[in-house]
Protein backbone atom coordinates (compact mmCIF):
# COMPACT_ATOMS: atom_id res chain seq x y z
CA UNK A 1 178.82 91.37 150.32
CA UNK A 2 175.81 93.03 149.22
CA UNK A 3 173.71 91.86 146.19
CA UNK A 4 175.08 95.27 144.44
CA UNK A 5 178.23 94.22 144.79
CA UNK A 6 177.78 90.83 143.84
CA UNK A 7 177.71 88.71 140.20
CA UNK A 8 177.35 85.09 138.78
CA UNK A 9 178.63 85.50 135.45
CA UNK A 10 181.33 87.83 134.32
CA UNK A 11 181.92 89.00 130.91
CA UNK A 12 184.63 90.78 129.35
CA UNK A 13 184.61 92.57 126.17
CA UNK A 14 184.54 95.42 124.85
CA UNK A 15 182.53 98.99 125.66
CA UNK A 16 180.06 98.04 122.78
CA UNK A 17 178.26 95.41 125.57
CA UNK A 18 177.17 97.76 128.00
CA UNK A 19 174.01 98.56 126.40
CA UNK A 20 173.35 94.60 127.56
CA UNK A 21 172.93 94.94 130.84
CA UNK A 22 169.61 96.26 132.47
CA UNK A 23 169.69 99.03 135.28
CA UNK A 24 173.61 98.97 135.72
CA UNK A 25 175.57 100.81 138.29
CA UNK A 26 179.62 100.72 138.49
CA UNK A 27 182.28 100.26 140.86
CA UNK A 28 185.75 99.91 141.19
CA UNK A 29 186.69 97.04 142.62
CA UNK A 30 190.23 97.31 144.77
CA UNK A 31 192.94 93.68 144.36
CA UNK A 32 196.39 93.22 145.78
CA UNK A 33 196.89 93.43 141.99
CA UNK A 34 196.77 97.64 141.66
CA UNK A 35 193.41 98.47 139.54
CA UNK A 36 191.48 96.44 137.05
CA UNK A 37 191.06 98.19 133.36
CA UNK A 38 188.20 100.36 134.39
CA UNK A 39 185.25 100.10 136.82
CA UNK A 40 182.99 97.09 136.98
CA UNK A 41 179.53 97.60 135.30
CA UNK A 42 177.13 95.23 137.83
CA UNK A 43 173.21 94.82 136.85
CA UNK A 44 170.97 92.13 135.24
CA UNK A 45 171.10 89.92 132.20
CA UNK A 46 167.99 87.56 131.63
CA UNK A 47 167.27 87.73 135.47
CA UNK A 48 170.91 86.65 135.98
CA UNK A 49 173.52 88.98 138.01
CA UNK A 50 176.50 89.84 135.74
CA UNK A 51 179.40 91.84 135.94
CA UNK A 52 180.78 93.45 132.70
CA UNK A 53 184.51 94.62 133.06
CA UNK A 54 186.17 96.05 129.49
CA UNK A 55 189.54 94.12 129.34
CA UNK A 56 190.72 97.28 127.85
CA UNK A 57 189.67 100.02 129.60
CA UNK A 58 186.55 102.03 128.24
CA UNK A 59 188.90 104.20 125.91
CA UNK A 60 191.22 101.09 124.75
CA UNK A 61 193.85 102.42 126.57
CA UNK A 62 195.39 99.53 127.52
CA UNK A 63 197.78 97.99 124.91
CA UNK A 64 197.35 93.74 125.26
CA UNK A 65 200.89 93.07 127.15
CA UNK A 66 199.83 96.20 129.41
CA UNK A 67 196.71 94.92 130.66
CA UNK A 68 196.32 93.98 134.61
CA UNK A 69 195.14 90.76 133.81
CA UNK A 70 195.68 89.46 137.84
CA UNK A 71 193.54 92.46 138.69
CA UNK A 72 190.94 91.99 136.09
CA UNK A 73 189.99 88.46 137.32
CA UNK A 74 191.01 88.95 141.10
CA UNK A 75 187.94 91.53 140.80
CA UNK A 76 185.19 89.36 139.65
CA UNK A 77 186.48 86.28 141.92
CA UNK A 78 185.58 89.18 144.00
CA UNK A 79 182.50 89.79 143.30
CA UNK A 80 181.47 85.76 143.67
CA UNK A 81 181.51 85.10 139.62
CA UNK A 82 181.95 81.66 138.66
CA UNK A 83 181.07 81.70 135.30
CA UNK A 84 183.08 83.87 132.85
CA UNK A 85 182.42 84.72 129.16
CA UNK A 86 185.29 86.35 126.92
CA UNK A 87 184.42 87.59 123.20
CA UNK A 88 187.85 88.65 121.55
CA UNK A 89 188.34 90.20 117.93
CA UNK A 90 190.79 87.53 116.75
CA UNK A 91 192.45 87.01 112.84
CA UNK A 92 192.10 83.47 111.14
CA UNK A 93 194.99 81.65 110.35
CA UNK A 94 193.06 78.96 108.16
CA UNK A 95 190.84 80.22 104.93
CA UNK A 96 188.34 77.57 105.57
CA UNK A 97 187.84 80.09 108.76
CA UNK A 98 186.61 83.46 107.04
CA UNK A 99 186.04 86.81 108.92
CA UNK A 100 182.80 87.31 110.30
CA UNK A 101 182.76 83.46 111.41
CA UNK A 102 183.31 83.01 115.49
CA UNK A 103 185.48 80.11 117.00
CA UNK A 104 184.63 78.59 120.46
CA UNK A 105 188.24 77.67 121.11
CA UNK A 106 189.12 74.87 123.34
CA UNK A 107 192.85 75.33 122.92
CA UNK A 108 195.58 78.26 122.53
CA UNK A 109 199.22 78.33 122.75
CA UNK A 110 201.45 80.73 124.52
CA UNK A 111 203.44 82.73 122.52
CA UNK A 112 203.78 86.00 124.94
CA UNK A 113 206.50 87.31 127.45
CA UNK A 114 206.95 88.75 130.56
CA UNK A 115 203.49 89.07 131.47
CA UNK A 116 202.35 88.76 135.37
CA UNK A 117 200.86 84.96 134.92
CA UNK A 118 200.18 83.73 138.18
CA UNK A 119 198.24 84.63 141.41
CA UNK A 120 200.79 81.90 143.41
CA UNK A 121 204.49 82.47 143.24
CA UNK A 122 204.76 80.95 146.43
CA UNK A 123 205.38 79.82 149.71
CA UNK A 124 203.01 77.03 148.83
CA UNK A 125 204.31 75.13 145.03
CA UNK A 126 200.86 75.38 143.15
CA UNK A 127 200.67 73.51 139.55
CA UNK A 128 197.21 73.99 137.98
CA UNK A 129 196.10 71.72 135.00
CA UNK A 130 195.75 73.92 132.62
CA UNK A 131 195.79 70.32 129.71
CA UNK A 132 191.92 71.67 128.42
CA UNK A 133 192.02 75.11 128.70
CA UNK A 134 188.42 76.18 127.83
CA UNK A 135 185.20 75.30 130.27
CA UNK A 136 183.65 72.32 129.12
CA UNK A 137 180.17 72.98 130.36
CA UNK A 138 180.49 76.46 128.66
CA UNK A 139 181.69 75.79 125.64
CA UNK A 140 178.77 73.23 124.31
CA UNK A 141 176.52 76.10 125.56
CA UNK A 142 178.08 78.73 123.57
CA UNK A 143 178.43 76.87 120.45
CA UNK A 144 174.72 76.19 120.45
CA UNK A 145 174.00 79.77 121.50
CA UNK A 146 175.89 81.14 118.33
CA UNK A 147 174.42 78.58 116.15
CA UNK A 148 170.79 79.09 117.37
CA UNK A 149 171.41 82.71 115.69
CA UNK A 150 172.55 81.17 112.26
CA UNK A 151 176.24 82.69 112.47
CA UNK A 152 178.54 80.64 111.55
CA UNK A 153 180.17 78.41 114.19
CA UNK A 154 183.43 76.35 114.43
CA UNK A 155 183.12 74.42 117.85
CA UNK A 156 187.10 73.43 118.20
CA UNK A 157 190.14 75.91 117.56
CA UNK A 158 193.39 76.26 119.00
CA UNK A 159 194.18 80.06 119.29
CA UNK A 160 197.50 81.26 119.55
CA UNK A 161 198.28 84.33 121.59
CA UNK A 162 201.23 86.40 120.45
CA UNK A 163 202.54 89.09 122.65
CA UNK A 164 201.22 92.76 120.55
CA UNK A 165 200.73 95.30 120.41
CA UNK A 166 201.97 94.38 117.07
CA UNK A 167 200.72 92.01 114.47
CA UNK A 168 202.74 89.16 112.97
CA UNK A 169 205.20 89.14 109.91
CA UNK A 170 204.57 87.30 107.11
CA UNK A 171 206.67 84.40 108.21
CA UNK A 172 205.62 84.11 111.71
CA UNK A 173 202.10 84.04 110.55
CA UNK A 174 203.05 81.34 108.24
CA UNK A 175 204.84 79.11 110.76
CA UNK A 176 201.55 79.07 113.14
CA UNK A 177 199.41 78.23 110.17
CA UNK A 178 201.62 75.17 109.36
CA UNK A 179 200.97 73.95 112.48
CA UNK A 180 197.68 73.62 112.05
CA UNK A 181 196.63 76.49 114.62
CA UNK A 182 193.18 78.43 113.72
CA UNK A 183 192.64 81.50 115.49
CA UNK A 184 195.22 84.35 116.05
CA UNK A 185 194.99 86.59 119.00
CA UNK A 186 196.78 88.63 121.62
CA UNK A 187 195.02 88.58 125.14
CA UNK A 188 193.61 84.97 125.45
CA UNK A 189 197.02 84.13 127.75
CA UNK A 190 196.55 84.99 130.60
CA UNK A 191 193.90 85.59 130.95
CA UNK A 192 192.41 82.11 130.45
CA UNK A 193 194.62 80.74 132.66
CA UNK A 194 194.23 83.07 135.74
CA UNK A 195 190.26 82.35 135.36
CA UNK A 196 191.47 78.31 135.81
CA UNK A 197 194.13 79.09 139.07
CA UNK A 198 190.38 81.01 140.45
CA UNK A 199 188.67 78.05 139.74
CA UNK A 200 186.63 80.17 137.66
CA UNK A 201 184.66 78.66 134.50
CA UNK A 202 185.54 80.26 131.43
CA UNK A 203 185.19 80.22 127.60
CA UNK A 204 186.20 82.12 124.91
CA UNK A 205 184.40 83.68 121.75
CA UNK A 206 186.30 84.40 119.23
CA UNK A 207 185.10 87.17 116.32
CA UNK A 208 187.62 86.30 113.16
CA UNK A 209 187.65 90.00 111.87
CA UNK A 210 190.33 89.28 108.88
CA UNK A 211 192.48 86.90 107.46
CA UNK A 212 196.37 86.88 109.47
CA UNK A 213 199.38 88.26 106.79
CA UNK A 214 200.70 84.41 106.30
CA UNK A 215 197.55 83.46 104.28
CA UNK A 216 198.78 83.65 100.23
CA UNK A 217 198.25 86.86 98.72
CA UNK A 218 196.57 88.41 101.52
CA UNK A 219 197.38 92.42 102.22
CA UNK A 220 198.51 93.36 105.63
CA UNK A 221 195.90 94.08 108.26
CA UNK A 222 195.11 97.45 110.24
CA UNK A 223 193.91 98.11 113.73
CA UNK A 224 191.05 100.10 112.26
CA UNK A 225 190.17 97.50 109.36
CA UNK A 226 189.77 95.16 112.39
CA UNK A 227 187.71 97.68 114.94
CA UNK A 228 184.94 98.24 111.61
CA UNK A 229 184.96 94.40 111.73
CA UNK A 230 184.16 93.74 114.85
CA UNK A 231 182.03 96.56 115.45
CA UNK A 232 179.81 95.59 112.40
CA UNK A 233 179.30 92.18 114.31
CA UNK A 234 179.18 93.95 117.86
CA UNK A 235 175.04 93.06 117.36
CA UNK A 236 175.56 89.46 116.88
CA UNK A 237 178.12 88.97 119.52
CA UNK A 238 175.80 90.66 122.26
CA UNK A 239 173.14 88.24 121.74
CA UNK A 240 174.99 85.64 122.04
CA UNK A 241 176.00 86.47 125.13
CA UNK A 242 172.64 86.87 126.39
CA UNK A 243 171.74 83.59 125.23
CA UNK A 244 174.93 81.91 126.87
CA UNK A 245 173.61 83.91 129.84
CA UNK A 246 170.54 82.47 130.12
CA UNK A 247 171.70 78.96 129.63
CA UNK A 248 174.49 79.26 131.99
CA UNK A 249 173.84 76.17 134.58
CA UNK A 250 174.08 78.81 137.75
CA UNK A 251 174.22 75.63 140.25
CA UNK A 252 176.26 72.99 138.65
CA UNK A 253 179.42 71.58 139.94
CA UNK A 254 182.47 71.77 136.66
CA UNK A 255 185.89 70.62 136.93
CA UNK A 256 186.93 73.98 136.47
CA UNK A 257 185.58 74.47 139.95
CA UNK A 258 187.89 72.30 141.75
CA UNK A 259 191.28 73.38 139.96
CA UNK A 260 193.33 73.78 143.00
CA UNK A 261 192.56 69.82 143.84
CA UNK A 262 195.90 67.93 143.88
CA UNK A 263 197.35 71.14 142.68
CA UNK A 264 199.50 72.35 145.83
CA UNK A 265 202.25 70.70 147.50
């Protein structure tokens, strides 16, 4: 494959983070899976190659539970990444966790349906540990990257990925925040976990933009209420990522690496 065509680190996100990457050219990038949300944006980051892929499409037109998630990572195993980076807009569940502040998650619960979860239904039986689902030579990186910029940083959270495009009721909302859960969010699964069957290293940013509807007294949110949100911290977000960029350990060995180990019968 030619250097063009080529990445270490991928990064998905929304169109906002174009504007990061210097002297970019796209491609589509063809999977058994059909075709990834939109063409592949490939150039430089802090001297790094990175590949920039909008989960959503460039004109959101992909709902959450309509994304191609197989195709989306099947294209930047693709193009050789190994290191993956994934800001998400996300609501809080918890009000010690107030919009504007960004989780590094390093656990989330699976609340969809029906979505295409696996790149192995078979011949071969393949279980993938899936116990810690966040990278954990990423996510120390990311925390400090976030923190070096003085934006306030909680360096656990369990996210819990519901199935959209809708938001929670009141008493759904309610029953995830009695359990303790953080972060509320509706793409994280699968897309976490086909990173993890790739042996992919991956972490997770996640932008609170509002407080969930189960919170006491709190007003029901809006797409567009959220989009201003993130959008207003679109700045903060990017550098971040160039700053988890740089850092990224390009030639260490991770557990996340050797996934499939002990995994297939």
């Amino acid at each position: 494959m030619s250097d063009d065509l080529r990445a270490d680190i991928g990064v998905f996100g929304g169109s906002g983070f174009y504007s990061l990457i210097e002297n970019a050219h796209e491609a589509w990038v063809e999977t058994p899976y059909g075709a990834p949300s939109d063409k592949v944006a490939l150039g430089e980051i802090a001297g790094r190659r990175v590949a920039f892929l909008p989960r959503h499409g460039k004109d959101h037109r992909f709902p959450p539970q309509a994304i191609n998630y197989r195709a989306n990572l099947y294209a930047m195993k693709k193009l050789s990444v190994k290191w993956i980076v994934a800001p998400t807009a996300c609501g809080s569940l918890l009000e010690s966790v107030p919009p504007g502040s960004m989780v590094v998650a390093d656990q989330l619960v699976d609340r969809t349906s029906g979505r295409k979860d696996t790149f192995y239904d078979g011949p071969i039986t393949t279980h993938v540990s899936f116990a810690d689902p966040y990278c954990p030579t990423l996510r120390p990186i990311a925390v400090e990257a976030l923190r070096s910029l003085a934006i306030e940083t909680f360096e656990r959270g369990t996210v819990v990925v519901i199935q959209g495009p809708r938001f929670s009721t009141r008493s759904e909302s309610k029953w995830f925040q009695s359990q303790g859960w953080e972060v509320i969010n509706m793409t994280q699964y699968p897309e976490a976990y086909l990173a993890r069957e790739l042996e992919m290293c991956y972490v997770n940013i996640s932008l609170i933009t509002d407080y969930d509807v189960g919170l006491e007294g709190m007003t029901a949110v809006s797409h567009h209420e959220v989009i201003e949100v993130f959008n207003r911290n679109n700045e903060r977000v990017k550098n971040a990522i160039g700053r988890i960029i740089e850092k990224t350990p390009l030639g260490s060995d991770c557990s996340c690496q050797h996934a499939l180990e002990g995994a297939r019968f």
